[in-house]
PDB file of N, CA and C in Angstrom:
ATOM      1  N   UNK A   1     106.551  89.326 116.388  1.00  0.00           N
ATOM      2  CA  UNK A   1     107.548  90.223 116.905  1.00  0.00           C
ATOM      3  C   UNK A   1     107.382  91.581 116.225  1.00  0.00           C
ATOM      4  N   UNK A   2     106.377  92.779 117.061  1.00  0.00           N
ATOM      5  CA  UNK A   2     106.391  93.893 116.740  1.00  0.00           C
ATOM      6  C   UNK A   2     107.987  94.471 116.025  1.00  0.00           C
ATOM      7  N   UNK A   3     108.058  95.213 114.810  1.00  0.00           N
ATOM      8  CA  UNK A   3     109.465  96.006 114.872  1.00  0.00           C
ATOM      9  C   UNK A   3     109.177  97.399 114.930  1.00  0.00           C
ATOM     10  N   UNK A   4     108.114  98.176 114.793  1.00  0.00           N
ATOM     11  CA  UNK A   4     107.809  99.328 114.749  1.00  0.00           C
ATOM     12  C   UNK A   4     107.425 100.059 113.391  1.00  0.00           C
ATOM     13  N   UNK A   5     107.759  99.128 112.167  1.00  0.00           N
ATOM     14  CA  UNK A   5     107.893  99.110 110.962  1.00  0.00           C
ATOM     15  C   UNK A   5     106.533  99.220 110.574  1.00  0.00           C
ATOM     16  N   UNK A   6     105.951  99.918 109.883  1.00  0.00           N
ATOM     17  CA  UNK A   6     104.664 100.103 108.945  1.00  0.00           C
ATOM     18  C   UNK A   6     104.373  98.907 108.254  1.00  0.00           C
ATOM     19  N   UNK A   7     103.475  98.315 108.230  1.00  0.00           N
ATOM     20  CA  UNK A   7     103.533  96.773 107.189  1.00  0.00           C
ATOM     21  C   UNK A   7     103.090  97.304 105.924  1.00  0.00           C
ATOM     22  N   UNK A   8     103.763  97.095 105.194  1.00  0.00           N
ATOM     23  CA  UNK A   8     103.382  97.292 103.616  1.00  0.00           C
ATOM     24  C   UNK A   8     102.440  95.839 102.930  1.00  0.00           C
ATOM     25  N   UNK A   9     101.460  96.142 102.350  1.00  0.00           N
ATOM     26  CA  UNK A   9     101.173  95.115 101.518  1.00  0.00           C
ATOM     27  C   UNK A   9     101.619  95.424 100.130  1.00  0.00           C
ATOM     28  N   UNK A  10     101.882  94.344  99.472  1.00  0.00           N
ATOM     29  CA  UNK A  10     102.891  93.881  98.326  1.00  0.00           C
ATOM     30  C   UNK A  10     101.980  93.491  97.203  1.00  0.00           C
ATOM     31  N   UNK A  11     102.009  93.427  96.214  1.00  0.00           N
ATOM     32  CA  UNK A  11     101.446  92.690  94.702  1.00  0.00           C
ATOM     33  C   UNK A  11     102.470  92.306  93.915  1.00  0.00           C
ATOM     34  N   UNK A  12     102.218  91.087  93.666  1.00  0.00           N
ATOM     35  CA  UNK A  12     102.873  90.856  92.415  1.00  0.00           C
ATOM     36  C   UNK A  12     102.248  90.898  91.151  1.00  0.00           C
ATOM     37  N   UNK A  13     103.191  90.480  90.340  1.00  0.00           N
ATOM     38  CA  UNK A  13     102.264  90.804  88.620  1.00  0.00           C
ATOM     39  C   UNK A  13     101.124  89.918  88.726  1.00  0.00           C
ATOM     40  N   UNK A  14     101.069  88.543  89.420  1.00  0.00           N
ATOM     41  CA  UNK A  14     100.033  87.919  89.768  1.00  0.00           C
ATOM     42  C   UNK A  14      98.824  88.687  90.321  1.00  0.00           C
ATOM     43  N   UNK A  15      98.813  89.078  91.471  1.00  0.00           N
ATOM     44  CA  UNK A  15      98.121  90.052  91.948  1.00  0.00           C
ATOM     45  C   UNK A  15      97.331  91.166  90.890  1.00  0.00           C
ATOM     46  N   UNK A  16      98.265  91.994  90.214  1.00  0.00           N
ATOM     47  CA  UNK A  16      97.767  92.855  89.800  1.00  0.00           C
ATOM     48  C   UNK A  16      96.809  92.454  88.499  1.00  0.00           C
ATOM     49  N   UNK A  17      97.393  91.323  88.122  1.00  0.00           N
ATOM     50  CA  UNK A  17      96.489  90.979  86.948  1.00  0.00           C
ATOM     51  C   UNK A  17      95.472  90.348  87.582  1.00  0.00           C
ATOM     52  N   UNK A  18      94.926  89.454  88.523  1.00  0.00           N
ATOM     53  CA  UNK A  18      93.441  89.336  88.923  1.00  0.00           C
ATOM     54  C   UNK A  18      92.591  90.469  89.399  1.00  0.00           C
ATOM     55  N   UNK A  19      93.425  91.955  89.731  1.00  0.00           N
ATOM     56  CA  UNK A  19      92.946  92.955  90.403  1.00  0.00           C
ATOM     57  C   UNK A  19      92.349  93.434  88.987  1.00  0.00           C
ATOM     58  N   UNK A  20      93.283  93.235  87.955  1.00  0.00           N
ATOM     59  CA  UNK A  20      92.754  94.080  86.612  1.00  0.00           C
ATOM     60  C   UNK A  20      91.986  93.852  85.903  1.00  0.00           C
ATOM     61  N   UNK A  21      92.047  92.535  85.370  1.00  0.00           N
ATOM     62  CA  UNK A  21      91.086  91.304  84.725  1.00  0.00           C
ATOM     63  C   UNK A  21      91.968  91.459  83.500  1.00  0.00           C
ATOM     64  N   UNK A  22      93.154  91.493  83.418  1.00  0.00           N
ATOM     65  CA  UNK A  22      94.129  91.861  82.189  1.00  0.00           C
ATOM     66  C   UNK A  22      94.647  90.448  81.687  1.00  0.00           C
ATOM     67  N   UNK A  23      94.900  89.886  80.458  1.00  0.00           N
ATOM     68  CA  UNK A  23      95.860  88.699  80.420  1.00  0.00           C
ATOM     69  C   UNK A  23      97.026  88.706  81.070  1.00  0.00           C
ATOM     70  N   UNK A  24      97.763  87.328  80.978  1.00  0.00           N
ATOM     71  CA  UNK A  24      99.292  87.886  81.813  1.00  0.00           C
ATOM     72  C   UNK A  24     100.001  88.430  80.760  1.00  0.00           C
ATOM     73  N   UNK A  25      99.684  88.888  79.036  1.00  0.00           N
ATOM     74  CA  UNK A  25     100.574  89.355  78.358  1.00  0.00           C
ATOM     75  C   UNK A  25     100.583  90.685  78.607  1.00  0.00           C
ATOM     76  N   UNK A  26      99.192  91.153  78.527  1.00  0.00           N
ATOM     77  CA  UNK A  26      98.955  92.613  78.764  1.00  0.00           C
ATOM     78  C   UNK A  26      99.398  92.730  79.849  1.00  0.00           C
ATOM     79  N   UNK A  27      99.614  92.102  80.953  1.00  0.00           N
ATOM     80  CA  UNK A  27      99.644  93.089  82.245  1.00  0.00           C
ATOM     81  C   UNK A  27     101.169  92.983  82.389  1.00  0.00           C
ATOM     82  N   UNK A  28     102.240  91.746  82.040  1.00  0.00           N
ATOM     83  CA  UNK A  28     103.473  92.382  81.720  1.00  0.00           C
ATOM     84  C   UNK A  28     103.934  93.738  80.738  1.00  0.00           C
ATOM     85  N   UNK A  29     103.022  93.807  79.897  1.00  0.00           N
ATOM     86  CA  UNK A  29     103.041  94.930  79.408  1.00  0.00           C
ATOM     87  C   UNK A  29     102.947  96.429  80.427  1.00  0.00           C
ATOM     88  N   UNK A  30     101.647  96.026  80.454  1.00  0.00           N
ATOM     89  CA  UNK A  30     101.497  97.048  81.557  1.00  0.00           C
ATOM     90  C   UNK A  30     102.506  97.682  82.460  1.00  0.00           C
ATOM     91  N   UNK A  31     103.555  96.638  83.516  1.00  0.00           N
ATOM     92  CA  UNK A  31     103.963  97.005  84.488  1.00  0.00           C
ATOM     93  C   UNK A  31     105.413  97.762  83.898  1.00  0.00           C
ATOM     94  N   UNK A  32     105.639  97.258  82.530  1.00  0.00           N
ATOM     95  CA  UNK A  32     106.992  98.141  82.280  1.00  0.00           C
ATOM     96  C   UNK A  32     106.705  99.476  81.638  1.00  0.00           C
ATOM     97  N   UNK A  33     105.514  99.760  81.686  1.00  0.00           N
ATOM     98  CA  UNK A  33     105.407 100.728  80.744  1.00  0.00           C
ATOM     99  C   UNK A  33     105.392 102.216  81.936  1.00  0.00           C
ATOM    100  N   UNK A  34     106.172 103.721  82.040  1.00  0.00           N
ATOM    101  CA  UNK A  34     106.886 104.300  82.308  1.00  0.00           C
ATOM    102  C   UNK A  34     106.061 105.339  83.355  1.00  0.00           C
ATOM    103  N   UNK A  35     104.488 104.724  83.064  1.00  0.00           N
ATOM    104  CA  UNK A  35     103.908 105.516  83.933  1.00  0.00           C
ATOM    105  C   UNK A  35     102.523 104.534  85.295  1.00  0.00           C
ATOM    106  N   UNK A  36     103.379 103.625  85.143  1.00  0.00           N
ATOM    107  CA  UNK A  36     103.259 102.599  85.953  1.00  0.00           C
ATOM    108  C   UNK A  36     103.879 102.645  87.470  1.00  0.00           C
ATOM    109  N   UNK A  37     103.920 102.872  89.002  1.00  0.00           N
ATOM    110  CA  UNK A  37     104.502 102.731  89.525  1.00  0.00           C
ATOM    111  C   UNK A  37     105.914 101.938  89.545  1.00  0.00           C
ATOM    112  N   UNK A  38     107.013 102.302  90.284  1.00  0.00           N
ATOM    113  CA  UNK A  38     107.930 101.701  90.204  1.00  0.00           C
ATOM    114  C   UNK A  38     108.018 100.466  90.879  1.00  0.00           C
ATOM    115  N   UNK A  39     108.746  99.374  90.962  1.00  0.00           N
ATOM    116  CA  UNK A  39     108.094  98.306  91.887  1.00  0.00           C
ATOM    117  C   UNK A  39     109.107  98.564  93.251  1.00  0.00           C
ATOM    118  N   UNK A  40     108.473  97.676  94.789  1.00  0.00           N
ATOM    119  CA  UNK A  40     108.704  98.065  95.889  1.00  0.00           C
ATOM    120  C   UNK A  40     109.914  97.531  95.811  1.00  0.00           C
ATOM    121  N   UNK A  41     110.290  96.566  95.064  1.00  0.00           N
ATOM    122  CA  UNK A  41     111.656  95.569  95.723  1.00  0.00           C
ATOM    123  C   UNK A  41     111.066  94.431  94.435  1.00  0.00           C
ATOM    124  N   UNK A  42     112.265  94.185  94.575  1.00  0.00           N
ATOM    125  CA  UNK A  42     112.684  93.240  93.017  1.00  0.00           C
ATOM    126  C   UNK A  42     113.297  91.853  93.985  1.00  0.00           C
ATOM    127  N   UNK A  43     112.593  90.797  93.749  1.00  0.00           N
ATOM    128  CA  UNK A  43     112.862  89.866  94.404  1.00  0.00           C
ATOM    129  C   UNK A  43     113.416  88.566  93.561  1.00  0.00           C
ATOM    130  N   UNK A  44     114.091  87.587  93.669  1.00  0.00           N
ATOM    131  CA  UNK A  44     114.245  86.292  92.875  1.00  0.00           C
ATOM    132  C   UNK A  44     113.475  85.914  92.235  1.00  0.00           C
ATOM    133  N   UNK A  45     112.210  85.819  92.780  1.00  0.00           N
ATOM    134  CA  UNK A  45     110.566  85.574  92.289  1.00  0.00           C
ATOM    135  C   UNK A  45     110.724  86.452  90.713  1.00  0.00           C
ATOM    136  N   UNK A  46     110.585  87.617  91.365  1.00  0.00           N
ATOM    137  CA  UNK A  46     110.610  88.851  90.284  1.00  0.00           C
ATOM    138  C   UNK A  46     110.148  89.810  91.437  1.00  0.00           C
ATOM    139  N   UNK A  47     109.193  90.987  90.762  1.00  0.00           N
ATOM    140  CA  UNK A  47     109.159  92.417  91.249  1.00  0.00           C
ATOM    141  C   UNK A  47     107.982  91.992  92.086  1.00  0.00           C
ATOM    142  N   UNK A  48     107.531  93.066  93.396  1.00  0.00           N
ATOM    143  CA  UNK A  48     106.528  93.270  93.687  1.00  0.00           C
ATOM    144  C   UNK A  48     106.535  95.133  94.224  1.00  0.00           C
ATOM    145  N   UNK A  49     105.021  95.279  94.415  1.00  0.00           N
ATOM    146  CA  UNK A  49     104.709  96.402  94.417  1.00  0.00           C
ATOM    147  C   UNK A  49     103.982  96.992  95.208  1.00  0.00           C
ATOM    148  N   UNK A  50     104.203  98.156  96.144  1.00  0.00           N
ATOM    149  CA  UNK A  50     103.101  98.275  97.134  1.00  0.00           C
ATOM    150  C   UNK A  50     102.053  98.615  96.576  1.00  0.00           C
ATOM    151  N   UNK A  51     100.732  97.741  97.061  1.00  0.00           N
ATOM    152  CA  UNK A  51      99.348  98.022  96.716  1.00  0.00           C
ATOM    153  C   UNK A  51      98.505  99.007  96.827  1.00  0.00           C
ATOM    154  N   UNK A  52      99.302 100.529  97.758  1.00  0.00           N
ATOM    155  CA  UNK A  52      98.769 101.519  97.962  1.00  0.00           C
ATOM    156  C   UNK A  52      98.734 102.170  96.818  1.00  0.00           C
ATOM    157  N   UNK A  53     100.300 101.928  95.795  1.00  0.00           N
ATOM    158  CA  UNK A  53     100.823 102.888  94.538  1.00  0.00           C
ATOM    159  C   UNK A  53      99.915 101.668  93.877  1.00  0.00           C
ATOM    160  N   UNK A  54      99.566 100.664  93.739  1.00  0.00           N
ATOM    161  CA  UNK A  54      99.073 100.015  92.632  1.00  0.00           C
ATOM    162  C   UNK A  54      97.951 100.512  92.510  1.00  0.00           C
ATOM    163  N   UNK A  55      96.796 100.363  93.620  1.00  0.00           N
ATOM    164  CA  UNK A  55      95.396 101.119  93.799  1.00  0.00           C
ATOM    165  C   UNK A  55      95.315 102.579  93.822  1.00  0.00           C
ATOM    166  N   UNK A  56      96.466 103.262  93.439  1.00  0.00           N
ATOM    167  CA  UNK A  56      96.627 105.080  93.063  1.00  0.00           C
ATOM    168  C   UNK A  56      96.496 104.947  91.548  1.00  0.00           C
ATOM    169  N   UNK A  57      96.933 103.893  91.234  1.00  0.00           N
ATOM    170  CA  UNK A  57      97.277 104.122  89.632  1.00  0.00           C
ATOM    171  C   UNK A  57      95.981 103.633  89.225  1.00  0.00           C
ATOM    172  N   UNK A  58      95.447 102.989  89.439  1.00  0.00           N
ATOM    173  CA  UNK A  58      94.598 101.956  89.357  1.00  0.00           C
ATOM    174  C   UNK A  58      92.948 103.165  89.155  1.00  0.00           C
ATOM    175  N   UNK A  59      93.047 103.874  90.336  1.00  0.00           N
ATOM    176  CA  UNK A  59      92.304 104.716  90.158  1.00  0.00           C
ATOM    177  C   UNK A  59      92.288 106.240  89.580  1.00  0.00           C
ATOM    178  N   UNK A  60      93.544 106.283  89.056  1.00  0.00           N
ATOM    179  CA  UNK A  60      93.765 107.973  87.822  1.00  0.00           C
ATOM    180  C   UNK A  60      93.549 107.220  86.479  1.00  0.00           C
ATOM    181  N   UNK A  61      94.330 106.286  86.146  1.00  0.00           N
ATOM    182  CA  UNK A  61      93.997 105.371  84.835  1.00  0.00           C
ATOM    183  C   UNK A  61      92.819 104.738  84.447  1.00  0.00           C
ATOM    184  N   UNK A  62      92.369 103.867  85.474  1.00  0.00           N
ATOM    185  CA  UNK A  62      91.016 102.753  85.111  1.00  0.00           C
ATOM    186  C   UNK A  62      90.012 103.142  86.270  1.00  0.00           C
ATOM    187  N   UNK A  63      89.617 104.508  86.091  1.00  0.00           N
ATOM    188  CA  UNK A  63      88.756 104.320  87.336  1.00  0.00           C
ATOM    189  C   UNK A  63      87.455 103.735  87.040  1.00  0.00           C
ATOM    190  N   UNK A  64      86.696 103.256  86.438  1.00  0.00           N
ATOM    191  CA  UNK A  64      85.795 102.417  85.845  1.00  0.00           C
ATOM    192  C   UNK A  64      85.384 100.786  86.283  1.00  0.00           C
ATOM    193  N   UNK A  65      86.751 100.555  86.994  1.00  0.00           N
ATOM    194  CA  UNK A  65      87.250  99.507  87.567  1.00  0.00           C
ATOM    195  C   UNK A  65      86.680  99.187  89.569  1.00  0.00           C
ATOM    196  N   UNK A  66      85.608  98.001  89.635  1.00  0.00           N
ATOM    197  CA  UNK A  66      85.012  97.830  90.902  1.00  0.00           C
ATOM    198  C   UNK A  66      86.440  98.074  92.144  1.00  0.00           C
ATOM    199  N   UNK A  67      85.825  98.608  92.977  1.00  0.00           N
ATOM    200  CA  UNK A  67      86.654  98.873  94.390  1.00  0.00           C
ATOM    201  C   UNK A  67      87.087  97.235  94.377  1.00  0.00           C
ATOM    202  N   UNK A  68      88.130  96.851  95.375  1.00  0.00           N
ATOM    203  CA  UNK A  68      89.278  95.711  95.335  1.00  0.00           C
ATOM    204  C   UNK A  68      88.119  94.717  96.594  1.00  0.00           C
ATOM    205  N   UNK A  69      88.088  93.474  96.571  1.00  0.00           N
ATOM    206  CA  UNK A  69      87.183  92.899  97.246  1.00  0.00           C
ATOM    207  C   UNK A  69      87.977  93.303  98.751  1.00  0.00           C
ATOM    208  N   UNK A  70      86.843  93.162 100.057  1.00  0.00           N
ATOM    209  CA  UNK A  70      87.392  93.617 101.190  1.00  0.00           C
ATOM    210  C   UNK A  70      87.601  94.975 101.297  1.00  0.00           C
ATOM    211  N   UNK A  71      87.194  95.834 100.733  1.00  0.00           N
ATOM    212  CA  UNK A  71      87.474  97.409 100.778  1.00  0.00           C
ATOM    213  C   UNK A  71      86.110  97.817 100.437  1.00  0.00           C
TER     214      UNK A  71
END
């Protein structure tokens, strides 16, 4: 059911830490720290994040880091 709505893709801290190759300590670290995107929506689960702002940050900070598989 089309809504007209843009589809966002989402990450969670899961996500971002296989994207990073980070432990899960570091990469909770990571996501609170102030120059981190904000997350999209805070869910029961916990936070997730659109992957457009994750792969912006991803590439001013760690650009050293292989393009995301599928891209």
């Amino acid at each position: 059911m089309p809504s007209g709505r843009p589809k966002v893709q989402l990450m969670g801290a899961w996500e971002i830490r296989q994207r990073l190759g980070y432990s899960r300590e570091w990469t909770q670290r990571l996501i609170t720290r102030r120059d981190f995107p904000e997350p999209y929506a805070t869910l029961r689960m916990g936070s997730v994040w659109a992957a457009e702002d994750v792969e912006q940050w991803i590439a001013e900070n760690r650009p050293n880091l292989d393009e995301p598989e599928g891209e």
